[in-house]
N, C-alpha and C. Protein backbone atom coordinates (compact mmCIF):
# COMPACT_ATOMS: atom_id res chain seq x y z
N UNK A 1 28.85 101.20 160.81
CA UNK A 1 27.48 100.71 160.75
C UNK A 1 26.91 100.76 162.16
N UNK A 2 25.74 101.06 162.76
CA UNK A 2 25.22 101.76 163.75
C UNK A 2 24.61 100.41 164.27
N UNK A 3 24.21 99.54 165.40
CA UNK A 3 23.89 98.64 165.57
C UNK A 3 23.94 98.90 167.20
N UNK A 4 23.31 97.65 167.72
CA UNK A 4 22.72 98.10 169.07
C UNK A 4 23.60 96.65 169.80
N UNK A 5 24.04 97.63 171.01
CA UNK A 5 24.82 96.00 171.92
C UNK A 5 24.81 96.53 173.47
N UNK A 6 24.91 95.40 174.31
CA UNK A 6 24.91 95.84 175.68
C UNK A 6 26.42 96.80 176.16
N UNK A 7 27.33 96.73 175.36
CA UNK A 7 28.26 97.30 176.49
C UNK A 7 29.54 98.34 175.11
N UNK A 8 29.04 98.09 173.67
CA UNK A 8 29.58 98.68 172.43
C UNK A 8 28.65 99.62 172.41
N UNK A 9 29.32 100.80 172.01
CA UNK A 9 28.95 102.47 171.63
C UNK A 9 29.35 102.41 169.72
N UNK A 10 28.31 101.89 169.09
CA UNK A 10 28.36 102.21 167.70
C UNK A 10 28.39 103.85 167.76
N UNK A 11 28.26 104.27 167.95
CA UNK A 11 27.82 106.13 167.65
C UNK A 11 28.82 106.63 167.62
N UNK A 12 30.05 106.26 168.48
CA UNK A 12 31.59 106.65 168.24
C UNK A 12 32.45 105.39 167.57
N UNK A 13 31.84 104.79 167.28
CA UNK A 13 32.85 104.08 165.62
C UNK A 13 33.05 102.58 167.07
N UNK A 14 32.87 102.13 168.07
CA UNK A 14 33.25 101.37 168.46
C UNK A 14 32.67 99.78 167.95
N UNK A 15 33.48 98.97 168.16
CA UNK A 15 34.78 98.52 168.17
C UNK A 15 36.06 98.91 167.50
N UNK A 16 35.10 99.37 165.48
CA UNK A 16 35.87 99.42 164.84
C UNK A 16 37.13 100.52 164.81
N UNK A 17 36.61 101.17 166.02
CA UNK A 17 37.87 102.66 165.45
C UNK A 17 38.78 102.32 165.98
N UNK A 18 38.80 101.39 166.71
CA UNK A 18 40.39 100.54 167.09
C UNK A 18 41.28 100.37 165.92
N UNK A 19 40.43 99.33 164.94
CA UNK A 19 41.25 98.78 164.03
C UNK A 19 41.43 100.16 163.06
N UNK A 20 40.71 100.98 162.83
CA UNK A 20 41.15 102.02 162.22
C UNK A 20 42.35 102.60 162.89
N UNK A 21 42.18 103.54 163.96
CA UNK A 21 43.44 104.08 164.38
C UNK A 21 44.76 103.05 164.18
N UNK A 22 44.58 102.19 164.21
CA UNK A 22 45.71 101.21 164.22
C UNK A 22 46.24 101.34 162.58
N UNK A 23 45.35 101.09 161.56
CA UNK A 23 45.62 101.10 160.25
C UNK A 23 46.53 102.44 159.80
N UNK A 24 45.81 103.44 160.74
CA UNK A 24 45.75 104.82 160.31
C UNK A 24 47.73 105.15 161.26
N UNK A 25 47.68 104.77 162.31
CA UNK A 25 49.06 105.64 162.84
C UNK A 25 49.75 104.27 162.66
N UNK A 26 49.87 103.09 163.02
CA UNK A 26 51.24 101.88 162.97
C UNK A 26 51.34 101.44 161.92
N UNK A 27 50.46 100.61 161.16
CA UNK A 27 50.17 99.90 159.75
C UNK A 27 51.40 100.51 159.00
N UNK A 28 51.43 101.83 158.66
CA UNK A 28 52.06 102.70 157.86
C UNK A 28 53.63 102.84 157.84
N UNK A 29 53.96 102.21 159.29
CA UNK A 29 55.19 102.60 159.75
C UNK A 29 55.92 101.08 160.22
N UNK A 30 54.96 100.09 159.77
CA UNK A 30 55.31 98.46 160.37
C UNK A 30 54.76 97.64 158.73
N UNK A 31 53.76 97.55 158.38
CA UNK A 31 53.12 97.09 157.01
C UNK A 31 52.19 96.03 158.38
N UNK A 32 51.62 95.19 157.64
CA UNK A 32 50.35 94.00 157.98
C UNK A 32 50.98 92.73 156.52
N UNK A 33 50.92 91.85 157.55
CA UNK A 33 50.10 90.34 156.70
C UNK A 33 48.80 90.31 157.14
N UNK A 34 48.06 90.30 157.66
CA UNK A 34 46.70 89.67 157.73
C UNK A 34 46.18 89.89 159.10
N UNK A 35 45.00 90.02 158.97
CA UNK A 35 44.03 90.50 160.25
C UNK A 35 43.47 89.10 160.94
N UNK A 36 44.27 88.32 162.27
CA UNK A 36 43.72 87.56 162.98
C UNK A 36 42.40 87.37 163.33
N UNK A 37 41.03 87.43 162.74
CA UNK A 37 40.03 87.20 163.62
C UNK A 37 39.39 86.27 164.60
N UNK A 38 39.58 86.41 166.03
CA UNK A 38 39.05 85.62 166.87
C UNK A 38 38.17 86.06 167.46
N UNK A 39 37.01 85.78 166.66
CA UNK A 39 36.00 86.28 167.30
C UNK A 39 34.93 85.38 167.05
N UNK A 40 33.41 85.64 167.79
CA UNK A 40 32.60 84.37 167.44
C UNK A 40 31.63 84.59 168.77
N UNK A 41 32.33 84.15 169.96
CA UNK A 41 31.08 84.55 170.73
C UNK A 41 30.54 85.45 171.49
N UNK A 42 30.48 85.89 170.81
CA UNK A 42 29.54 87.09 170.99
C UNK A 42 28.28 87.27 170.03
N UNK A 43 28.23 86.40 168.93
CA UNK A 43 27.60 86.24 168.03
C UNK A 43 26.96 84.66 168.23
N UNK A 44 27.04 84.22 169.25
CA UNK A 44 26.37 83.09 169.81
C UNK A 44 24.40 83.38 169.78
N UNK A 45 24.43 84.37 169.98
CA UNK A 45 22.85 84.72 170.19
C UNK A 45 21.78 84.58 168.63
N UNK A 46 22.67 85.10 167.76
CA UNK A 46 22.33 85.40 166.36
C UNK A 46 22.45 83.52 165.52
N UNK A 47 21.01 83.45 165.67
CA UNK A 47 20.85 82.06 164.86
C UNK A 47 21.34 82.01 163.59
N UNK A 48 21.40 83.08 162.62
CA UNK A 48 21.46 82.77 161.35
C UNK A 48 23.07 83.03 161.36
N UNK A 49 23.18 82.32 160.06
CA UNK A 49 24.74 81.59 160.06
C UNK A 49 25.05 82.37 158.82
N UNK A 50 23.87 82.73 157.89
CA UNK A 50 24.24 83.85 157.16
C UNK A 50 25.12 85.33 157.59
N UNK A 51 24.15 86.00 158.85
CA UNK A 51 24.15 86.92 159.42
C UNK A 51 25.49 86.76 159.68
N UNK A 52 26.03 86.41 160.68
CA UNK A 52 27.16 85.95 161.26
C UNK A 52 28.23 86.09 160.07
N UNK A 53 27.87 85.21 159.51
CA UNK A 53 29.27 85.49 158.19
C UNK A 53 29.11 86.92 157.55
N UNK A 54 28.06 87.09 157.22
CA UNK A 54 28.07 89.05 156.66
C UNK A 54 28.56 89.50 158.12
N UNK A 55 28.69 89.13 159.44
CA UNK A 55 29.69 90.47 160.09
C UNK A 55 31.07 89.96 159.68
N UNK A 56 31.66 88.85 159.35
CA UNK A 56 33.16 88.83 159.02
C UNK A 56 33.22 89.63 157.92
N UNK A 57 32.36 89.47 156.71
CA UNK A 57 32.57 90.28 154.91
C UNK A 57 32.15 91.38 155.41
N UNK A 58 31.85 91.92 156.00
CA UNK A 58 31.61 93.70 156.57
C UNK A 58 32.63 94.11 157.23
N UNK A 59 33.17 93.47 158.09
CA UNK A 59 33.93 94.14 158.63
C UNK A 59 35.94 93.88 158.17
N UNK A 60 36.10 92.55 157.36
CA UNK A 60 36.94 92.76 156.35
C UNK A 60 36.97 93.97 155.03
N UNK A 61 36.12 93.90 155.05
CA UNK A 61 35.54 94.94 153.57
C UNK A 61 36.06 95.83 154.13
N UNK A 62 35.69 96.44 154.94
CA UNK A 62 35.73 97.69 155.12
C UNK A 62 37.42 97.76 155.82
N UNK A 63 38.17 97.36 156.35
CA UNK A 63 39.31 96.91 156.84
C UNK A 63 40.34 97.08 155.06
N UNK A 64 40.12 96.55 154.44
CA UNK A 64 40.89 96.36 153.17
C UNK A 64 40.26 97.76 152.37
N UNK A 65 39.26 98.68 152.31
CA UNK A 65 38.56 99.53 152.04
C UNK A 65 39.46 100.78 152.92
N UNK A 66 39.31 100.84 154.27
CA UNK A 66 40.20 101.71 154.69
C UNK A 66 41.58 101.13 154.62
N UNK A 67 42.51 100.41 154.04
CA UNK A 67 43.84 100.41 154.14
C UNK A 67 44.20 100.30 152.38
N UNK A 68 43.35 100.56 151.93
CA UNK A 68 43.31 100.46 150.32
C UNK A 68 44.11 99.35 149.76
N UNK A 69 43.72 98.11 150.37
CA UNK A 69 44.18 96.93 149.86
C UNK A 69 43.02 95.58 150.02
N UNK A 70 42.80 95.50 148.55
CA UNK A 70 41.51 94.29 148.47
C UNK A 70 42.29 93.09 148.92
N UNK A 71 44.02 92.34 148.92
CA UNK A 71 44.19 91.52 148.78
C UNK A 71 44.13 91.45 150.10
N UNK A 72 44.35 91.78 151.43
CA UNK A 72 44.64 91.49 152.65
C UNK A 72 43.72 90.65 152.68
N UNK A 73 44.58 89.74 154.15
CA UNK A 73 44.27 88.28 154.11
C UNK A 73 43.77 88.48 155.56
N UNK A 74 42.63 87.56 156.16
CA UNK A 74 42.22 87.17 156.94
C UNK A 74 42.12 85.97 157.32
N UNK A 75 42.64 85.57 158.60
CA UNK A 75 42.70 84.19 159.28
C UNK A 75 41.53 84.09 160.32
N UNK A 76 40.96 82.93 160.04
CA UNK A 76 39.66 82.67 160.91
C UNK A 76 39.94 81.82 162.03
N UNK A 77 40.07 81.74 163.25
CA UNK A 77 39.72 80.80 164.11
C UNK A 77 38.55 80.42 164.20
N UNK A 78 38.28 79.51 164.29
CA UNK A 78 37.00 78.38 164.76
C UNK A 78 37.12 77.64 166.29
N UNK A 79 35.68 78.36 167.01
CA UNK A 79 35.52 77.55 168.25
C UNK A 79 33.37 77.70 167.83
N UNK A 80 33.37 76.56 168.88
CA UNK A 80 31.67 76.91 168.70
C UNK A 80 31.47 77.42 170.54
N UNK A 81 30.86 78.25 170.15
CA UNK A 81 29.92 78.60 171.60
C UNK A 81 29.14 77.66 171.85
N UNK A 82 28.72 77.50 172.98
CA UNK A 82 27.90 76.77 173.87
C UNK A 82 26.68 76.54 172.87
N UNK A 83 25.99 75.24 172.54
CA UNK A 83 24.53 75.65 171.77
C UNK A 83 24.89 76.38 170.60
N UNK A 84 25.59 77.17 169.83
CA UNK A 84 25.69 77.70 168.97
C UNK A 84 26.49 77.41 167.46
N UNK A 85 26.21 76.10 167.27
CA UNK A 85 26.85 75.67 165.95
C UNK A 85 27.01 76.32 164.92
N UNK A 86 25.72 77.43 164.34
CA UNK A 86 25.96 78.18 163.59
C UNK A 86 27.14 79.33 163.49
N UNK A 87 27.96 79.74 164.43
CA UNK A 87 29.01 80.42 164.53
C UNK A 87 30.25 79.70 163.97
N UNK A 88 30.33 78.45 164.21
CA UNK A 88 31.56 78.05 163.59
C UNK A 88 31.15 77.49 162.01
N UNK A 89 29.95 77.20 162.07
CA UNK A 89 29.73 77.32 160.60
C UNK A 89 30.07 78.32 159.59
N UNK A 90 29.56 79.71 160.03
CA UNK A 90 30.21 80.90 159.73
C UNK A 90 31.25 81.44 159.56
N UNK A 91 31.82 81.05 160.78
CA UNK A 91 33.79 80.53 160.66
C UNK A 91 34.01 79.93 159.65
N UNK A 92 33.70 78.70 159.38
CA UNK A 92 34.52 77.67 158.68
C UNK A 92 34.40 78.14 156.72
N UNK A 93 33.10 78.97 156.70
CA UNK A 93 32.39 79.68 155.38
C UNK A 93 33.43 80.82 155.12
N UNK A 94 33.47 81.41 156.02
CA UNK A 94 34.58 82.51 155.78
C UNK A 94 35.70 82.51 155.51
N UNK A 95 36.40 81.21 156.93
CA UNK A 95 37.55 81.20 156.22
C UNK A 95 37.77 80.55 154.35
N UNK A 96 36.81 79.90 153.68
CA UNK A 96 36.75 79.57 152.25
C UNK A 96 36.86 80.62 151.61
N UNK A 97 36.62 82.12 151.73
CA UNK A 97 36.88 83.10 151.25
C UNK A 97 38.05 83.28 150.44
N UNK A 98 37.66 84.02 149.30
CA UNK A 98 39.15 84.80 148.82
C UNK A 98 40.18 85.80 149.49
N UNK A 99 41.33 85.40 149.84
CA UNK A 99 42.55 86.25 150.56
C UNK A 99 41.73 85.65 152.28
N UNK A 100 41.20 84.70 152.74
CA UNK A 100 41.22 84.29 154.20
C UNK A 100 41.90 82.95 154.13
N UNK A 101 41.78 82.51 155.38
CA UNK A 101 42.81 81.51 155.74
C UNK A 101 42.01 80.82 157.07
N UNK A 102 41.97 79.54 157.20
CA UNK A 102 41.90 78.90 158.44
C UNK A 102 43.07 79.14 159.60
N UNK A 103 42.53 79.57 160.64
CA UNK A 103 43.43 79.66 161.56
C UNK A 103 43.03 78.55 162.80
N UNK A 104 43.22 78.72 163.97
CA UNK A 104 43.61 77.64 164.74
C UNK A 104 41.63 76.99 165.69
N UNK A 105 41.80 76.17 165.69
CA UNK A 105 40.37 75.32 166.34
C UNK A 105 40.85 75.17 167.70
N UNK A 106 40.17 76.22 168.25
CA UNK A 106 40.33 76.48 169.99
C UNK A 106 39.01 74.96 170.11
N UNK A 107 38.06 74.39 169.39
CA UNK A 107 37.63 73.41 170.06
C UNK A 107 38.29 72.23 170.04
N UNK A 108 39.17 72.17 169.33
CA UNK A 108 40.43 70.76 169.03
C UNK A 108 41.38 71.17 170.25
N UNK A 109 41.64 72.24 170.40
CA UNK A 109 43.09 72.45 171.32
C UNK A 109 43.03 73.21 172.37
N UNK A 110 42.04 73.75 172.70
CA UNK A 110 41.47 74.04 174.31
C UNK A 110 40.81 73.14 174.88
N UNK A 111 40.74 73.30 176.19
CA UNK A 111 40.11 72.22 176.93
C UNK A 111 39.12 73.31 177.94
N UNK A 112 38.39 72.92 178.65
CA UNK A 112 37.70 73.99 179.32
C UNK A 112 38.14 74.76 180.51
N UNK A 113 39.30 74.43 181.01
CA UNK A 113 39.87 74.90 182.19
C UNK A 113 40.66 76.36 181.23
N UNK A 114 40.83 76.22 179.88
CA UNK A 114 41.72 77.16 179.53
C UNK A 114 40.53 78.42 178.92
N UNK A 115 39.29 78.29 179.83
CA UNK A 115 38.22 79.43 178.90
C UNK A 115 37.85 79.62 180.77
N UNK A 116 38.21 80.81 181.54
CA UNK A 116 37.99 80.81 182.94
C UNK A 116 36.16 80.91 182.91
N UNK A 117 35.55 81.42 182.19
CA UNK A 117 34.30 82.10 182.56
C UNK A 117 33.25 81.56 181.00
N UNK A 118 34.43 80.36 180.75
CA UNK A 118 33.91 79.39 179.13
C UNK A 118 33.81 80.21 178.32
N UNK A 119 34.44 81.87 178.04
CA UNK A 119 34.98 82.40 176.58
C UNK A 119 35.69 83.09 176.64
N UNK A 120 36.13 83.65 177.63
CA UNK A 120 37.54 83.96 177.41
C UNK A 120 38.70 83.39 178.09
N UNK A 121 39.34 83.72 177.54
CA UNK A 121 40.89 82.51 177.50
C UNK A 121 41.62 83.05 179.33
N UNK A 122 41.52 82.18 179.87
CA UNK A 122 42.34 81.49 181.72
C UNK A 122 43.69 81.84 181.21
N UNK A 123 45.08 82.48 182.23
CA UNK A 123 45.77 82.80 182.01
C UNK A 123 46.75 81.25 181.43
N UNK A 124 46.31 79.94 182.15
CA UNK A 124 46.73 78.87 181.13
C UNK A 124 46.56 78.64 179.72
N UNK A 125 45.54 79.17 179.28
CA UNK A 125 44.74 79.31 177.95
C UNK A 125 45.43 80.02 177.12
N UNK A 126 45.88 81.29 177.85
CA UNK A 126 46.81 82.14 176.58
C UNK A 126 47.55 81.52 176.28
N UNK A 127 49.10 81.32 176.62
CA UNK A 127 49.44 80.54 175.91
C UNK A 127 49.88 79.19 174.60
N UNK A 128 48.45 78.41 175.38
CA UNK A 128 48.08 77.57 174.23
C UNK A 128 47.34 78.07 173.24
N UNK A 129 46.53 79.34 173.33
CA UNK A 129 45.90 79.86 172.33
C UNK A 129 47.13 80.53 171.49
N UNK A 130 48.27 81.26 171.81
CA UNK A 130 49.20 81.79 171.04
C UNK A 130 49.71 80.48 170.45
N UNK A 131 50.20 79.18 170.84
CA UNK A 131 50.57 78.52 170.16
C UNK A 131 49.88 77.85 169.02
N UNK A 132 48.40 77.97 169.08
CA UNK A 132 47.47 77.33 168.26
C UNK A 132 47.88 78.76 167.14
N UNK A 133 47.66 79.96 167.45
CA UNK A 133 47.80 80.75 166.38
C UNK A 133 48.88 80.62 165.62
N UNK A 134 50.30 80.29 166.36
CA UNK A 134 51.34 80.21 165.87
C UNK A 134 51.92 79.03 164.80
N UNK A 135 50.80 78.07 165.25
CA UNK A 135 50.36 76.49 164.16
C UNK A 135 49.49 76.77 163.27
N UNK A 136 49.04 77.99 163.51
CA UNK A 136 47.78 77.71 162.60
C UNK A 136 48.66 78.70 161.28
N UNK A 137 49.83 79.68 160.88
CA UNK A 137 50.38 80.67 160.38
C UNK A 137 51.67 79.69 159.84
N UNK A 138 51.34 78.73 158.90
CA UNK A 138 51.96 77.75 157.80
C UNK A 138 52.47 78.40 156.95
N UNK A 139 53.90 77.85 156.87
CA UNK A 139 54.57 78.53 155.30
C UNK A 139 53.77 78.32 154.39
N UNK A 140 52.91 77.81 154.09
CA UNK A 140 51.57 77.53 153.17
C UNK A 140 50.76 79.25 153.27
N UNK A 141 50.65 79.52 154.26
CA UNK A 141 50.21 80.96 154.50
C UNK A 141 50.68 82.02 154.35
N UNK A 142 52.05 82.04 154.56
CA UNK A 142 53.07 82.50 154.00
C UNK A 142 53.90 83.03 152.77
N UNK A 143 53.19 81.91 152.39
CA UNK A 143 53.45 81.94 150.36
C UNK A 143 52.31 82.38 150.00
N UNK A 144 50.91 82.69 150.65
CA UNK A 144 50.01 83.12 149.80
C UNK A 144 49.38 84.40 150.12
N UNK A 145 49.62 84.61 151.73
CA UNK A 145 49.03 85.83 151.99
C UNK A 145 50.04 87.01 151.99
N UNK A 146 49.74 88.08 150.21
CA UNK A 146 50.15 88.92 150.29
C UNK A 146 50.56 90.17 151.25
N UNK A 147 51.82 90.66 151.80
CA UNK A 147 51.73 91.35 152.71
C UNK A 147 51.37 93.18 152.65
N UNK A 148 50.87 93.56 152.98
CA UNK A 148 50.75 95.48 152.79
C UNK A 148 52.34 96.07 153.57
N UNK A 149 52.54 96.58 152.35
CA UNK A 149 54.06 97.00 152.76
C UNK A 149 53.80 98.56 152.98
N UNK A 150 54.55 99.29 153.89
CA UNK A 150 54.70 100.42 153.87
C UNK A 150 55.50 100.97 152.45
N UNK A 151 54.90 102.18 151.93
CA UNK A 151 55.90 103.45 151.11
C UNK A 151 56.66 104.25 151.93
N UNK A 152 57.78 104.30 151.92
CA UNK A 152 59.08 104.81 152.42
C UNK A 152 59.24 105.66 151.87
N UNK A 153 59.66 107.15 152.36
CA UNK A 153 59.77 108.27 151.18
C UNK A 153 61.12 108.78 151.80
């Protein structure tokens, strides 16, 4: 989908041809449980909370569309941007989705020293952000999010 940003080249598939090539050469040869999304601010600017949630169902869609699996599961983190409540609203809508999952609340378990430039994660920050992911991925999640297995020939 062709869309306009300061520093993303829609015209050559960017961001998404990441997650494609990835689907397309490893996926195949490893399988997937579920597509982590941490994402959010960057979508701080965009008031509507609708909008915001149609980029998670667009860009899952199409994710389970190219890997020919409707059930794949998506895990949402929730943080709010600065001023921007409607983003974690969007978060919190999505993750209610069919085949998504709540994943970890960087505003419960970050503190601001762990965001160097207040959005992305201070080399103290990683860490606790891997551990929030790693709390947030419950044998509860486990038992429900079907995994995409590779065919072995």
């Amino acid at each position: 989908i062709q869309f306009e940003h300061g520093f993303v080249r829609s015209n050559i598939r960017m961001p998404y041809i990441n997650v494609y090539n990835t689907l397309t050469k490893y996926i195949p040869l490893t399988g997937l449980r579920a597509i982590l999304a941490d994402q959010g601010q960057n979508d701080a600017g965009q008031k509507s909370t609708d909008t915001i949630f149609n980029y998670y169902k667009i860009f899952i869609e199409k994710v389970r569309e190219d890997l020919n699996f409707p059930e794949l599961a998506l895990v949402v983190n929730r943080q709010m941007p600065a001023s921007a409540p409607q983003v974690r609203v969007a978060q919190e809508r999505m993750a209610k989705e069919k085949y998504s999952f709540t994943g970890p609340d960087y505003d419960a378990g970050l503190i601001k020293e762990d965001k160097y430039d207040g959005i992305h994660l201070s080399a103290p920050g990683l860490p606790k952000a891997a551990q929030l992911w790693a709390d947030a991925l419950t044998p509860e999640f486990f038992r429900h999010a079907r995994p995409w297995l590779p065919a072995f020939k």
